[in-house]
PDB file of N, CA and C in Angstrom:
ATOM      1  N   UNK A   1      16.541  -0.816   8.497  1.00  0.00           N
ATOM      2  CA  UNK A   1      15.131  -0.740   8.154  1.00  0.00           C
ATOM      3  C   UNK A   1      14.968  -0.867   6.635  1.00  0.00           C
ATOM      4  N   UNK A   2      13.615  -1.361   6.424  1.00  0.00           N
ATOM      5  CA  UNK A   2      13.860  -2.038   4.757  1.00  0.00           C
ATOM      6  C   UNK A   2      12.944  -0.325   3.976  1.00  0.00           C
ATOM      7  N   UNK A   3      13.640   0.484   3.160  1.00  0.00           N
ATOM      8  CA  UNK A   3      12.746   1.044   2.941  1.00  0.00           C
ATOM      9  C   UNK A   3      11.004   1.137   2.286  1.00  0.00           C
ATOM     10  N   UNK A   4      10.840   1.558   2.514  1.00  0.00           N
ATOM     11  CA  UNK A   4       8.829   1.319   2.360  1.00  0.00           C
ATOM     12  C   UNK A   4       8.728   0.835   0.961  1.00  0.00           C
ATOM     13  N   UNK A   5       9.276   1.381   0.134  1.00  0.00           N
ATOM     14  CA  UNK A   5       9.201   1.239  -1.282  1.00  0.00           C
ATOM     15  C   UNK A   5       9.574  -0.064  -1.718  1.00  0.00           C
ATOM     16  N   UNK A   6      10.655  -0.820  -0.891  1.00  0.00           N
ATOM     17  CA  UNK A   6      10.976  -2.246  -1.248  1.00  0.00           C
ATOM     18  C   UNK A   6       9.509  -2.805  -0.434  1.00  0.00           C
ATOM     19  N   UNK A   7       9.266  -2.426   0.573  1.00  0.00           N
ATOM     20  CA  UNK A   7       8.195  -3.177   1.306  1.00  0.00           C
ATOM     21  C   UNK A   7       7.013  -3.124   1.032  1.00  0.00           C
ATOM     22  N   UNK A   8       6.341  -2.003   0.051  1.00  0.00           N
ATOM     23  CA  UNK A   8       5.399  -1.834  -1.036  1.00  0.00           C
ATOM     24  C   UNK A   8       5.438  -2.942  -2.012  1.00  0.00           C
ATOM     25  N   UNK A   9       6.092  -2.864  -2.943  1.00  0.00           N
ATOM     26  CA  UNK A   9       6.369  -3.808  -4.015  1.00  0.00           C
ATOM     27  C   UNK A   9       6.533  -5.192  -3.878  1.00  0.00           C
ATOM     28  N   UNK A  10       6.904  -5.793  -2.076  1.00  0.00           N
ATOM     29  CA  UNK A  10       6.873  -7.182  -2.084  1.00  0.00           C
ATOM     30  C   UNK A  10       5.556  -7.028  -1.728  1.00  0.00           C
ATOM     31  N   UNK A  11       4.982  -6.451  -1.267  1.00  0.00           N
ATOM     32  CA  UNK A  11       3.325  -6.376  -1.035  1.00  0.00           C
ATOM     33  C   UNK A  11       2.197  -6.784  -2.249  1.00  0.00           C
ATOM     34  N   UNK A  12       2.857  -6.065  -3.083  1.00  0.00           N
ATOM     35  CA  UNK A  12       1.710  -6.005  -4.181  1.00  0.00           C
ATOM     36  C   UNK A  12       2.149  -7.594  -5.013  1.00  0.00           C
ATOM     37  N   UNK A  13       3.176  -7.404  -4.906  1.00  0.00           N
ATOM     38  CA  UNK A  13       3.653  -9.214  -5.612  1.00  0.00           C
ATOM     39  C   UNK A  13       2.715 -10.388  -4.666  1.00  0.00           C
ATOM     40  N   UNK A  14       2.889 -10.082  -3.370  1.00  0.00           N
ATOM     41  CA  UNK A  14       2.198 -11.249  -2.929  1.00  0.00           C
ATOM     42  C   UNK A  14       0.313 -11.211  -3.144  1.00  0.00           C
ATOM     43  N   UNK A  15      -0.162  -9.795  -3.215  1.00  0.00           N
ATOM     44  CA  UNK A  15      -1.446  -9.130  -3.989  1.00  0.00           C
ATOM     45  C   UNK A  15      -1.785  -9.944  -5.119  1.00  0.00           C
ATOM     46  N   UNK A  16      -0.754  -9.675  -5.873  1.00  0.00           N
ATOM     47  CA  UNK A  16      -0.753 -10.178  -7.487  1.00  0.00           C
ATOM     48  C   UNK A  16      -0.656 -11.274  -7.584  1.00  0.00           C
ATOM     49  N   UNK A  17       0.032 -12.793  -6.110  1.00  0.00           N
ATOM     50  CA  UNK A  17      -0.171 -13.807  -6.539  1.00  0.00           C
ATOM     51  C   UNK A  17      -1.407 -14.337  -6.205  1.00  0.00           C
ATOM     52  N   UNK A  18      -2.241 -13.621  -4.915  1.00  0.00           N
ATOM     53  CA  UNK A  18      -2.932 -13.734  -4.733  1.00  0.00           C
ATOM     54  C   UNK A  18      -4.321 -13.666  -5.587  1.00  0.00           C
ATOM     55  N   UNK A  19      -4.239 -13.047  -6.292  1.00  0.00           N
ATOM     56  CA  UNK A  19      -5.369 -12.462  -7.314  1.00  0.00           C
ATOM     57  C   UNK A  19      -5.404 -13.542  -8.293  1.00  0.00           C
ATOM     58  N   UNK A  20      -3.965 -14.351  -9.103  1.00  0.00           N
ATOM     59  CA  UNK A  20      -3.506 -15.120  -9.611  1.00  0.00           C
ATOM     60  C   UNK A  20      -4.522 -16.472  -9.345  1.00  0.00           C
ATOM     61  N   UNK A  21      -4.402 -16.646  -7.967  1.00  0.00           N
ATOM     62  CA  UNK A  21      -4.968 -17.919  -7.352  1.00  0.00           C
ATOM     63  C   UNK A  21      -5.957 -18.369  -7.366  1.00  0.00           C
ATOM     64  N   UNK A  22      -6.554 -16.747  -6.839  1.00  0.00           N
ATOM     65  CA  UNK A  22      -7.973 -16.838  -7.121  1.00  0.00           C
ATOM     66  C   UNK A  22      -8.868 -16.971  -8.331  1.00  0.00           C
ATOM     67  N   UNK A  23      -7.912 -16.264  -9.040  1.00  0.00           N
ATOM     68  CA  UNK A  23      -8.651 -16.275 -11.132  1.00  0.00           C
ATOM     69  C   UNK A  23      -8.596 -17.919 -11.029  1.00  0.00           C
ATOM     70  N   UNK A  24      -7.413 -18.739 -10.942  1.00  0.00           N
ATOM     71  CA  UNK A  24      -7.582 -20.018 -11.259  1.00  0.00           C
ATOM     72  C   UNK A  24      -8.314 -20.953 -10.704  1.00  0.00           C
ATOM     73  N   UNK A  25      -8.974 -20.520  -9.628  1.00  0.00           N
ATOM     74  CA  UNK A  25      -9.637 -21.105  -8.586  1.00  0.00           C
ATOM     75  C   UNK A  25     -11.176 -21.078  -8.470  1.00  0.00           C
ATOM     76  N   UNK A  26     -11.472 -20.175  -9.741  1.00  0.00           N
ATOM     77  CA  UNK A  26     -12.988 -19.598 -10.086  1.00  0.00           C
ATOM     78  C   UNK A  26     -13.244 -18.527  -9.169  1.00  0.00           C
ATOM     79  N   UNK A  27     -12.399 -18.321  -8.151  1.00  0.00           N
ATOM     80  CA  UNK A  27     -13.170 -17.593  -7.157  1.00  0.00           C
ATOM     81  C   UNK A  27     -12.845 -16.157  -7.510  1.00  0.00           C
ATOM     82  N   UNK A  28     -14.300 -15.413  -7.501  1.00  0.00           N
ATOM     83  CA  UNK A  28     -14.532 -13.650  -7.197  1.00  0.00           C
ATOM     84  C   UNK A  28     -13.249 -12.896  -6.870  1.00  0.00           C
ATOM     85  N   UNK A  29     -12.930 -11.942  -7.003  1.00  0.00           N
ATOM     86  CA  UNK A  29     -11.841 -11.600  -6.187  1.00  0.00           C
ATOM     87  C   UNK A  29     -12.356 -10.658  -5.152  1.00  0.00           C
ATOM     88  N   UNK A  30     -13.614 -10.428  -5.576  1.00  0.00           N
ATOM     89  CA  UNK A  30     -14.125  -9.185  -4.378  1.00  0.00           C
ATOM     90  C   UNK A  30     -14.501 -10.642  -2.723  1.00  0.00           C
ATOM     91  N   UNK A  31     -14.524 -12.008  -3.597  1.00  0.00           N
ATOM     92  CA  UNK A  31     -15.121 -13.272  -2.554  1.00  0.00           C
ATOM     93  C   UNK A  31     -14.098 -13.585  -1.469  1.00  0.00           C
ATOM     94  N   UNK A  32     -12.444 -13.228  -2.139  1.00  0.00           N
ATOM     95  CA  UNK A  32     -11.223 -14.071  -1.553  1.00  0.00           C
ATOM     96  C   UNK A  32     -11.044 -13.075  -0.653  1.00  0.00           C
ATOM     97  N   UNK A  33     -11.447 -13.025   1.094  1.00  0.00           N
ATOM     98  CA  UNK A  33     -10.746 -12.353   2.022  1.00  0.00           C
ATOM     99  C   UNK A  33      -9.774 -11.904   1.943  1.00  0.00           C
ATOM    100  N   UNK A  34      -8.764 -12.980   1.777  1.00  0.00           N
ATOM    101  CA  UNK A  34      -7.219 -12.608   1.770  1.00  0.00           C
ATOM    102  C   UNK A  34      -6.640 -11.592   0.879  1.00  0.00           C
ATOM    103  N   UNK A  35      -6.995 -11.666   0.019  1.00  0.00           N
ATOM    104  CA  UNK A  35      -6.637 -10.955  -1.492  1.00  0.00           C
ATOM    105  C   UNK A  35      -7.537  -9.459  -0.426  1.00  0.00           C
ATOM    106  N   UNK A  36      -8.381  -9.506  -0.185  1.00  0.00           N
ATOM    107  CA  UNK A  36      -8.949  -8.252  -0.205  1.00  0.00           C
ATOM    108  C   UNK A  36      -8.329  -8.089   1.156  1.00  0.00           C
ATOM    109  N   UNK A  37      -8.139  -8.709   2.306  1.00  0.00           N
ATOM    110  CA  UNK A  37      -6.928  -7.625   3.656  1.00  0.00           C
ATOM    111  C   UNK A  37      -6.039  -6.978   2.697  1.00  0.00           C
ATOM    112  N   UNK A  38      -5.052  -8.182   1.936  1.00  0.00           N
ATOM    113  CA  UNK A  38      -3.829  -7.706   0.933  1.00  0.00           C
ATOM    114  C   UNK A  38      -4.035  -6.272   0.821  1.00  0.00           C
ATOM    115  N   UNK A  39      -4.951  -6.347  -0.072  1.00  0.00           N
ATOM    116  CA  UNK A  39      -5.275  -4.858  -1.300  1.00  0.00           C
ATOM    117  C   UNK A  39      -5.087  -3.899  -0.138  1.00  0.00           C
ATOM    118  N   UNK A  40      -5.863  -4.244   0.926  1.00  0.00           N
ATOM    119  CA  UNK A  40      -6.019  -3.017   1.979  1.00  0.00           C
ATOM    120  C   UNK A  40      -4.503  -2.980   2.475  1.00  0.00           C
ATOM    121  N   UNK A  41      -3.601  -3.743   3.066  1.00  0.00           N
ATOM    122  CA  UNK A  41      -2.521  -3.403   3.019  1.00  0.00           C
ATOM    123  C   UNK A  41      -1.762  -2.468   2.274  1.00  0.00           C
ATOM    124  N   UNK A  42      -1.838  -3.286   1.165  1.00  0.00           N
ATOM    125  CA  UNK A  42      -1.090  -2.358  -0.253  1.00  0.00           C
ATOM    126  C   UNK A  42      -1.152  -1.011  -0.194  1.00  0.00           C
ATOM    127  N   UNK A  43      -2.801  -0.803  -0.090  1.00  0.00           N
ATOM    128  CA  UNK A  43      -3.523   0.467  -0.057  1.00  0.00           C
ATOM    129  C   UNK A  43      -3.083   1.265   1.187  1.00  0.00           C
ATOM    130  N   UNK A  44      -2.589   1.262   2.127  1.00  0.00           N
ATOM    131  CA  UNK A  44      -2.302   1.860   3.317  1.00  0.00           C
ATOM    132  C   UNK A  44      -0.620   2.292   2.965  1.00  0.00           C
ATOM    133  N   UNK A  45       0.241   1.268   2.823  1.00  0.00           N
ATOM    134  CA  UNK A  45       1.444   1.701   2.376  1.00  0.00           C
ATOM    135  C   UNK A  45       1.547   2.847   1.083  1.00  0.00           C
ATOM    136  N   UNK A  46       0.357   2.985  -0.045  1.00  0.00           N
ATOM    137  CA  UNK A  46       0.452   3.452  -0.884  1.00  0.00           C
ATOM    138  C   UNK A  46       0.286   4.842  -0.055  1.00  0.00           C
ATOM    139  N   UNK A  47      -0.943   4.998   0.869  1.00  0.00           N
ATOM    140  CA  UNK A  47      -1.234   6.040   1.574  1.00  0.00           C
ATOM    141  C   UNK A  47       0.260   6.898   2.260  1.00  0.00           C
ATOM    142  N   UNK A  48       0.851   5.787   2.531  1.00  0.00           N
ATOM    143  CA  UNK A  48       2.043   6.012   3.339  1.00  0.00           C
ATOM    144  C   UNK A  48       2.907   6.728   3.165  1.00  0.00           C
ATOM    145  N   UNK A  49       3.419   6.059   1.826  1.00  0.00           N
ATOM    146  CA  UNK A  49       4.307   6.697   0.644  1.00  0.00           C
ATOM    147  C   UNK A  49       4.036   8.349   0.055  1.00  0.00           C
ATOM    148  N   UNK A  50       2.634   8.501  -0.067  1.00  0.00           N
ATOM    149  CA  UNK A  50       2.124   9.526  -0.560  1.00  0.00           C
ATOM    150  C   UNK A  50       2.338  10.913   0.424  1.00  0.00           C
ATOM    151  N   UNK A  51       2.011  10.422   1.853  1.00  0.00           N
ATOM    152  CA  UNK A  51       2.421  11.355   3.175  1.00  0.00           C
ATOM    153  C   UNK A  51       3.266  11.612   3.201  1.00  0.00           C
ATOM    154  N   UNK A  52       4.547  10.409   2.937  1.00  0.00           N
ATOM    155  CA  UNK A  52       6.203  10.855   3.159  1.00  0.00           C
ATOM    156  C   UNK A  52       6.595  11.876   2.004  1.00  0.00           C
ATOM    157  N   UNK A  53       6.351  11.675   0.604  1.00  0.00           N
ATOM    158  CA  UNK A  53       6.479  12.067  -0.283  1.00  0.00           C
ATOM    159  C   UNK A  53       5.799  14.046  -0.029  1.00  0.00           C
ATOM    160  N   UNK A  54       4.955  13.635   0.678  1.00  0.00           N
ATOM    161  CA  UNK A  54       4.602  15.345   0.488  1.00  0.00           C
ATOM    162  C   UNK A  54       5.160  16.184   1.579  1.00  0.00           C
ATOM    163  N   UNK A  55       5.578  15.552   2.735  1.00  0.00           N
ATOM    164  CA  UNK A  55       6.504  16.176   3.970  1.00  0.00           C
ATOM    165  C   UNK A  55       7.607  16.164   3.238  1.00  0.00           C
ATOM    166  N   UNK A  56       8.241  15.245   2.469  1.00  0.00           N
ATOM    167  CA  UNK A  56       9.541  16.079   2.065  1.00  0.00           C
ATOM    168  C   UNK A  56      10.054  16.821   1.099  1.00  0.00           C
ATOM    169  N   UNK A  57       8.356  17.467   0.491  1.00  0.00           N
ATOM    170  CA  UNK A  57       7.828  18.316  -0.603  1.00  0.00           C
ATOM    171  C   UNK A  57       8.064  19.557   0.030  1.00  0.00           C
ATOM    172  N   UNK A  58       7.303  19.815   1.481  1.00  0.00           N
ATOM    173  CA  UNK A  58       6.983  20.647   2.811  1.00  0.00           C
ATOM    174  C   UNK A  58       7.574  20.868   3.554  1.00  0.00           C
ATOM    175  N   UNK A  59       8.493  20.487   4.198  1.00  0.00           N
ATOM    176  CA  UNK A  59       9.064  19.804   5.046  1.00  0.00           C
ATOM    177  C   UNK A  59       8.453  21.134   6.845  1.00  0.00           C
ATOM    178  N   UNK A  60       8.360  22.340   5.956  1.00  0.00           N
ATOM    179  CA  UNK A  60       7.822  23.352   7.016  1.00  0.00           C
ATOM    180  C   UNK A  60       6.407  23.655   6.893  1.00  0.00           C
ATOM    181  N   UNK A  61       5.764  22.262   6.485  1.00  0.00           N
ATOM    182  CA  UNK A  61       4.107  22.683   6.316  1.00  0.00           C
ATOM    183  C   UNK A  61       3.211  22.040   7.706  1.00  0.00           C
ATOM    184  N   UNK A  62       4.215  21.718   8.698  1.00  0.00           N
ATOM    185  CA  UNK A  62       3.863  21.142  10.193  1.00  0.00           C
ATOM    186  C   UNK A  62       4.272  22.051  10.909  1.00  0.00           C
ATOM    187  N   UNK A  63       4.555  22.997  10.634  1.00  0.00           N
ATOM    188  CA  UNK A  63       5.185  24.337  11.601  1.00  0.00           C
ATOM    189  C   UNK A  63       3.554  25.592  11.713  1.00  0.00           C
ATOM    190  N   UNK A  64       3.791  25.603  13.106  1.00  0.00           N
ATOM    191  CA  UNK A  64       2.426  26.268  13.644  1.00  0.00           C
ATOM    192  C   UNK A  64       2.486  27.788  12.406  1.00  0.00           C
ATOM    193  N   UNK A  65       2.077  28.324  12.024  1.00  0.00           N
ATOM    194  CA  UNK A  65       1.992  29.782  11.524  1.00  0.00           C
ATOM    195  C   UNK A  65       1.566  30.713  12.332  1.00  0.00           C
ATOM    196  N   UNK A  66       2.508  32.057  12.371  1.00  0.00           N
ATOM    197  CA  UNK A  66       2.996  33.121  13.029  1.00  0.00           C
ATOM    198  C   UNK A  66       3.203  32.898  14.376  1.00  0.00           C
ATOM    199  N   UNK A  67       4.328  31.856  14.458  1.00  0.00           N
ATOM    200  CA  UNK A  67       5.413  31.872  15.111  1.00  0.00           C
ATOM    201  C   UNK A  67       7.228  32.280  14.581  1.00  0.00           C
TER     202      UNK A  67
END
């Protein structure tokens, strides 16, 4: 399995060429669909990362209390 963090970062590269394309292309970036699924991608893995990162902050913060 590729970890998230490599699979983040090819994300945002293809984001970033995307954004690229569009600057040269005149077009909006809020206009270019694609660029904007992207971002939302990006944005979900970032979400992702942030969850994993705090369960293994917690790791007993999913455990019912007073048991």
């Amino acid at each position: 399995m590729i970890p998230l963090l490599a699979v983040l970062e090819e994300e945002k590269q293809k984001l970033n060429e995307l954004g690229r394309r569009s600057l040269e292309q005149g077009i909006p970036l809020f206009q270019n669909d694609a660029l904007q699924a992207q971002s939302r991608k990006v944005d979900e893995l970032i979400v992702r990362l942030q969850r994993e990162a705090e369960l293994e902050k917690e790791p007993n913060k999913l455990t019912i209390k007073g048991r």
